[in-house]
C-alpha atoms as a PDB file:
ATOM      1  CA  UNK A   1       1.214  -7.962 -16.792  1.00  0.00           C
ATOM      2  CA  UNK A   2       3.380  -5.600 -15.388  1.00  0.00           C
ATOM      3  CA  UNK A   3       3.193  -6.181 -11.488  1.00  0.00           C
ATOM      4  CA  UNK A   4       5.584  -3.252 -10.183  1.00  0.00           C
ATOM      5  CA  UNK A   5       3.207  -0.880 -12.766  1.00  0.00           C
ATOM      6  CA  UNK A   6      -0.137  -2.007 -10.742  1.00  0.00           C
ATOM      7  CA  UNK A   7       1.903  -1.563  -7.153  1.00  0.00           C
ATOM      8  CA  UNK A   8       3.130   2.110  -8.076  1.00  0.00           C
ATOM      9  CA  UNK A   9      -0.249   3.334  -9.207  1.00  0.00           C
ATOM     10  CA  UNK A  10      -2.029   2.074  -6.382  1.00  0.00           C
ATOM     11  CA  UNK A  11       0.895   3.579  -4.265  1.00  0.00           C
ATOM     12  CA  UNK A  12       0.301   6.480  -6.079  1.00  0.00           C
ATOM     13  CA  UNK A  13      -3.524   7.003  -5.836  1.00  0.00           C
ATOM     14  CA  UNK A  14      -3.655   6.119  -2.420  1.00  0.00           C
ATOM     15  CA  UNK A  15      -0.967   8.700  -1.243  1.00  0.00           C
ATOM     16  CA  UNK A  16      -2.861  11.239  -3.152  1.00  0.00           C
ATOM     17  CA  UNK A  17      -6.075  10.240  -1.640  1.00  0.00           C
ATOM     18  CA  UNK A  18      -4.664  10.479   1.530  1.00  0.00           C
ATOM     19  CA  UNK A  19      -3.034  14.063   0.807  1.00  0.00           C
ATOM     20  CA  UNK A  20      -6.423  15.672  -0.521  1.00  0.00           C
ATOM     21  CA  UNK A  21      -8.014  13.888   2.450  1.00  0.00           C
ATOM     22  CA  UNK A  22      -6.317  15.752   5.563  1.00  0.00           C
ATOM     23  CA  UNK A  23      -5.836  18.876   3.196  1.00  0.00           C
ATOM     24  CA  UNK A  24     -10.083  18.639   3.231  1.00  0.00           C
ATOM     25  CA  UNK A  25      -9.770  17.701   6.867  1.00  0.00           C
ATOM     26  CA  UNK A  26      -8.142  20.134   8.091  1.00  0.00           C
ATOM     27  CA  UNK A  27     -10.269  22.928   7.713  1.00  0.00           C
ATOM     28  CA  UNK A  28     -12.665  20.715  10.083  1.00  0.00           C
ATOM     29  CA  UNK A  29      -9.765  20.295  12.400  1.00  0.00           C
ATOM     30  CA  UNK A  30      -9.131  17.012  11.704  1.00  0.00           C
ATOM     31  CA  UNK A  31      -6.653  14.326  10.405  1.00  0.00           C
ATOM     32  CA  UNK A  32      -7.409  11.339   8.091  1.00  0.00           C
ATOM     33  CA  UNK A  33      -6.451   9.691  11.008  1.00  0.00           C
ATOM     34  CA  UNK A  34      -8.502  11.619  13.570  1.00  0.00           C
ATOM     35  CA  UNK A  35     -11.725  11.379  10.942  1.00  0.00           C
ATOM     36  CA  UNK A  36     -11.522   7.475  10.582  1.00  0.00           C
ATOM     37  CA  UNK A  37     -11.729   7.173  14.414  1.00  0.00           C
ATOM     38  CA  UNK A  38     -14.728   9.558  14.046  1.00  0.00           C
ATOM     39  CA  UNK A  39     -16.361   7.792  11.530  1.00  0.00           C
ATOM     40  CA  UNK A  40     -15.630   4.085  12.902  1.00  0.00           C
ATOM     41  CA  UNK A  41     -17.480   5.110  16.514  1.00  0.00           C
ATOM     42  CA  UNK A  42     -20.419   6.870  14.782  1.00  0.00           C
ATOM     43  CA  UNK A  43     -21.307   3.764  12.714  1.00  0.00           C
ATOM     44  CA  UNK A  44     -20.949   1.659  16.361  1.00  0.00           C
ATOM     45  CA  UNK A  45     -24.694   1.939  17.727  1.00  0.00           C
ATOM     46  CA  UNK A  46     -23.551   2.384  21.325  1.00  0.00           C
ATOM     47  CA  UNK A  47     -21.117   4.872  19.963  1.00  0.00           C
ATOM     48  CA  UNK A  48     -17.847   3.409  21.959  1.00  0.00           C
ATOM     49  CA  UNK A  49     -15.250   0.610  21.543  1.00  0.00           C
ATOM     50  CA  UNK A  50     -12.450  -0.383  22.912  1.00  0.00           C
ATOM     51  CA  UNK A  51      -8.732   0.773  22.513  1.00  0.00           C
ATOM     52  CA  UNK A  52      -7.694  -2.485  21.320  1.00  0.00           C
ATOM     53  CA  UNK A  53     -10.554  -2.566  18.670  1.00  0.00           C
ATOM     54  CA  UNK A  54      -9.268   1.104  17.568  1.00  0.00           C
ATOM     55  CA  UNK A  55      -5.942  -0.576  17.466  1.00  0.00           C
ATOM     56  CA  UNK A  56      -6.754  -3.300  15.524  1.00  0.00           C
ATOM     57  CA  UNK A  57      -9.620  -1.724  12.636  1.00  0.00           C
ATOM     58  CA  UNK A  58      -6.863   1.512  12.381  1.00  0.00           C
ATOM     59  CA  UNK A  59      -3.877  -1.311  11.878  1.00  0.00           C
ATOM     60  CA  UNK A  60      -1.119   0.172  13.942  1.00  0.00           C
ATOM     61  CA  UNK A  61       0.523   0.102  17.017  1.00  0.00           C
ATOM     62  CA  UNK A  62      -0.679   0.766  20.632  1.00  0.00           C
ATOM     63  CA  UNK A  63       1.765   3.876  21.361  1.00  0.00           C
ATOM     64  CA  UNK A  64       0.027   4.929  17.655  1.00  0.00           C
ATOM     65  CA  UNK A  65      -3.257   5.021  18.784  1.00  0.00           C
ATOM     66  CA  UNK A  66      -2.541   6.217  22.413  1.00  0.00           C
ATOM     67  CA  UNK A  67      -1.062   9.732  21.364  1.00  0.00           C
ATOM     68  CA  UNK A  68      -4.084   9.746  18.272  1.00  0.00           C
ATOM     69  CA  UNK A  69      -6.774   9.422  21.687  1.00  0.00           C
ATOM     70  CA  UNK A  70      -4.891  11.888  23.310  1.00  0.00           C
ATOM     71  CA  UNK A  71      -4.883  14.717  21.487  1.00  0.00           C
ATOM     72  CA  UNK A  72      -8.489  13.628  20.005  1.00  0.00           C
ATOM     73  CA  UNK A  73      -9.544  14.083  24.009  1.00  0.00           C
ATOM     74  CA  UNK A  74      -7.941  17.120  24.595  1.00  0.00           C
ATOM     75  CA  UNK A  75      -9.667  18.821  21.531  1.00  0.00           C
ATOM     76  CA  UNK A  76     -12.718  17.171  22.492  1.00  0.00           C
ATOM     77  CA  UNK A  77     -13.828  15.201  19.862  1.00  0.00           C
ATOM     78  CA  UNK A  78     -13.892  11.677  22.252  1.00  0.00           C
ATOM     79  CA  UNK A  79     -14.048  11.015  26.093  1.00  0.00           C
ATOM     80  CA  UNK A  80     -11.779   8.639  27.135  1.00  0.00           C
ATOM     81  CA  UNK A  81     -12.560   6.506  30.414  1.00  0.00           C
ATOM     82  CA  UNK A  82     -11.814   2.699  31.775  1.00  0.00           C
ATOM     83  CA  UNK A  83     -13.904  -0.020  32.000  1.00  0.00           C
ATOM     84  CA  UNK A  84     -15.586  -0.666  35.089  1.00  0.00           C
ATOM     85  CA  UNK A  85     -15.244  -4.261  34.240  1.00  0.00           C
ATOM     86  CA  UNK A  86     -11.783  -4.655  32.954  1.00  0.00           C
ATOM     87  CA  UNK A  87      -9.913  -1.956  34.480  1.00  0.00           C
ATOM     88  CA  UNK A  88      -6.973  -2.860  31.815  1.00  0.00           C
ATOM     89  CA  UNK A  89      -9.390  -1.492  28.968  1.00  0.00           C
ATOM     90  CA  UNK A  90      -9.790   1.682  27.928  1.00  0.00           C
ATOM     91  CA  UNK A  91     -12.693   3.011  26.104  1.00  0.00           C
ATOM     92  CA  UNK A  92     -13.120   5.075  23.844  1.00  0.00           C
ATOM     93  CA  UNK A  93     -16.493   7.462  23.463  1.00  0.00           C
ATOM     94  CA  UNK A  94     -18.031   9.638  20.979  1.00  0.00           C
ATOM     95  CA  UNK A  95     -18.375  13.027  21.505  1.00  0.00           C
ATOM     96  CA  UNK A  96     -18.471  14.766  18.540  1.00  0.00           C
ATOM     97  CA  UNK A  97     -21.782  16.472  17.423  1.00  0.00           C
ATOM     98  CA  UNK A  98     -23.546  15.481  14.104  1.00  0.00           C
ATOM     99  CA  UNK A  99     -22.319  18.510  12.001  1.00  0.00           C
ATOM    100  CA  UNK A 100     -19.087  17.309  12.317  1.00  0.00           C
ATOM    101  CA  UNK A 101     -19.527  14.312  11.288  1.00  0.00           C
ATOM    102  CA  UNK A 102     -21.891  14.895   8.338  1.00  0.00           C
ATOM    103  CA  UNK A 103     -18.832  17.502   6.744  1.00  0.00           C
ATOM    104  CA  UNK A 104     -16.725  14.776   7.237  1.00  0.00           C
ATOM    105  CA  UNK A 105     -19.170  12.116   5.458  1.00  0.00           C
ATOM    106  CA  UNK A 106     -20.190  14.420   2.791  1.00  0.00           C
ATOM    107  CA  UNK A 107     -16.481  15.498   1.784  1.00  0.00           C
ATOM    108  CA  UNK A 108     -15.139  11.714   1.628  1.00  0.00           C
ATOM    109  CA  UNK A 109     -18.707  11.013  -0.931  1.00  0.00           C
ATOM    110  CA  UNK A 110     -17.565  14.350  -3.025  1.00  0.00           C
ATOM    111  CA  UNK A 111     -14.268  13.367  -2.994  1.00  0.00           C
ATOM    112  CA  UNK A 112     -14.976   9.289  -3.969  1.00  0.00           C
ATOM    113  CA  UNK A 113     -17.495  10.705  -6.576  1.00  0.00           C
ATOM    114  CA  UNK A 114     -14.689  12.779  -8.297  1.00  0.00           C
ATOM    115  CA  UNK A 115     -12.328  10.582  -8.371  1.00  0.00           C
ATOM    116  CA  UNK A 116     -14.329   7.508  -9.967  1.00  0.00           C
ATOM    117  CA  UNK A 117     -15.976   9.917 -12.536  1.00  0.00           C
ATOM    118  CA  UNK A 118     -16.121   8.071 -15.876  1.00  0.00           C
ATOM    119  CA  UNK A 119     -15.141   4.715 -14.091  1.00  0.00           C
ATOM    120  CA  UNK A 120     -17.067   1.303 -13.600  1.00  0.00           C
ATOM    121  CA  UNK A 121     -17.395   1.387 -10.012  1.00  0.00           C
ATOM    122  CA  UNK A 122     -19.431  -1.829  -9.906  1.00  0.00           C
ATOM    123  CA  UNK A 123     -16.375  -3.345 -11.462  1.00  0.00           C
ATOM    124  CA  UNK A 124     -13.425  -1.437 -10.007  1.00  0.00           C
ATOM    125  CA  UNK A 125     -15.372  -2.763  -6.571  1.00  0.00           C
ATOM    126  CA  UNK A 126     -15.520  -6.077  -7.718  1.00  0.00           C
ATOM    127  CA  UNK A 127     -11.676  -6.093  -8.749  1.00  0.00           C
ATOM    128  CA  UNK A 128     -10.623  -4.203  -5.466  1.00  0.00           C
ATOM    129  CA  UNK A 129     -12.319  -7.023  -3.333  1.00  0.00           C
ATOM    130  CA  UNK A 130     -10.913  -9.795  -5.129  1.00  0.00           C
ATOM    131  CA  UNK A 131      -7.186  -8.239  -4.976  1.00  0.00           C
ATOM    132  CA  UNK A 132      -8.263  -8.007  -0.959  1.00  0.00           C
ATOM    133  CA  UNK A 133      -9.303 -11.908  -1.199  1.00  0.00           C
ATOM    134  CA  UNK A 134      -6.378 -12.788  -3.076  1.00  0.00           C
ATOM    135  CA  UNK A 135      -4.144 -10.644  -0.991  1.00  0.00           C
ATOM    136  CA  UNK A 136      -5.690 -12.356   2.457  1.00  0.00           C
ATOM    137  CA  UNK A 137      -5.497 -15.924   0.660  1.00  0.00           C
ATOM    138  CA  UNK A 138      -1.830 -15.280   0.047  1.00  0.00           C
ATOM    139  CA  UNK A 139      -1.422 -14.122   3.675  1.00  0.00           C
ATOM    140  CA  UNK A 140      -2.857 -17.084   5.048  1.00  0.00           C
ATOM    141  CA  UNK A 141      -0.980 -19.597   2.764  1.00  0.00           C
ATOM    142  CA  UNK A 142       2.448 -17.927   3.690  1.00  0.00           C
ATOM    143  CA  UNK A 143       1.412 -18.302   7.564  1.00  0.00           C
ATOM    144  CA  UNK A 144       0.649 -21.948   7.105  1.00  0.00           C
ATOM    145  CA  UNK A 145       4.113 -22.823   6.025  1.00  0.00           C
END
């Protein structure tokens, strides 16, 4: 098995994914970036979180996600506002309408579909989750040394 082979085609598809992504996006007005936040509060059923949980289900930093809630606020996409019960946490709101967020759902499923055309996706799914398990198993091991 070639190892570096695997790594630079995954590299590969997933900078490609993430190029025909915001190319799609942008004619919404969005980033990948921006969408994902989107996305992540719509499927919330109060339709908020916190800045932290942003933080940690986007995986970067807190300057990162502070400028990304910025200029998501001033285009109007979220409200931003502190909690009444921990004034140290910001929160995060939806306030995008449905339309928006349907585009955005229906391009990522035309885009998926495209790209898995004439592929097992029961299997791909099934090796993609294990990679994850192994990956996290490996993570885990090294952190317990």
């Amino acid at each position: 098995m070639d190892a570096r082979a695997i790594g630079r085609l995954m590299k590969q598809i997933s900078d490609k994914m993430e190029a025909t992504a915001n190319a799609d996006l942008k004619a919404l007005g969005l980033t990948l970036s921006q969408s994902r936040v989107l996305l992540y509060l719509d499927d919330r059923p109060e339709k908020w979180v916190t800045q932290r949980e942003l933080e940690h289900y986007l995986k970067v930093t807190h300057a990162t996600v502070h400028g990304l809630l910025q200029r998501m606020e001033a285009k109007g996409m979220i409200r931003l506002s502190t909690s009444p019960e921990d004034r140290r946490l910001r929160i995060v709101h939806l306030n995008t309408d449905n339309q928006t967020l349907a585009s955005v759902r229906t391009q990522q499923n035309d885009h998926m579909c495209k790209l898995t055309r004439g592929v097992d996706t029961q299997t791909l799914v099934l090796m993609l989750q294990q990679m994850l398990d192994n990956y996290d198993l490996y993570l885990s091991t090294e952190e317990s040394r």
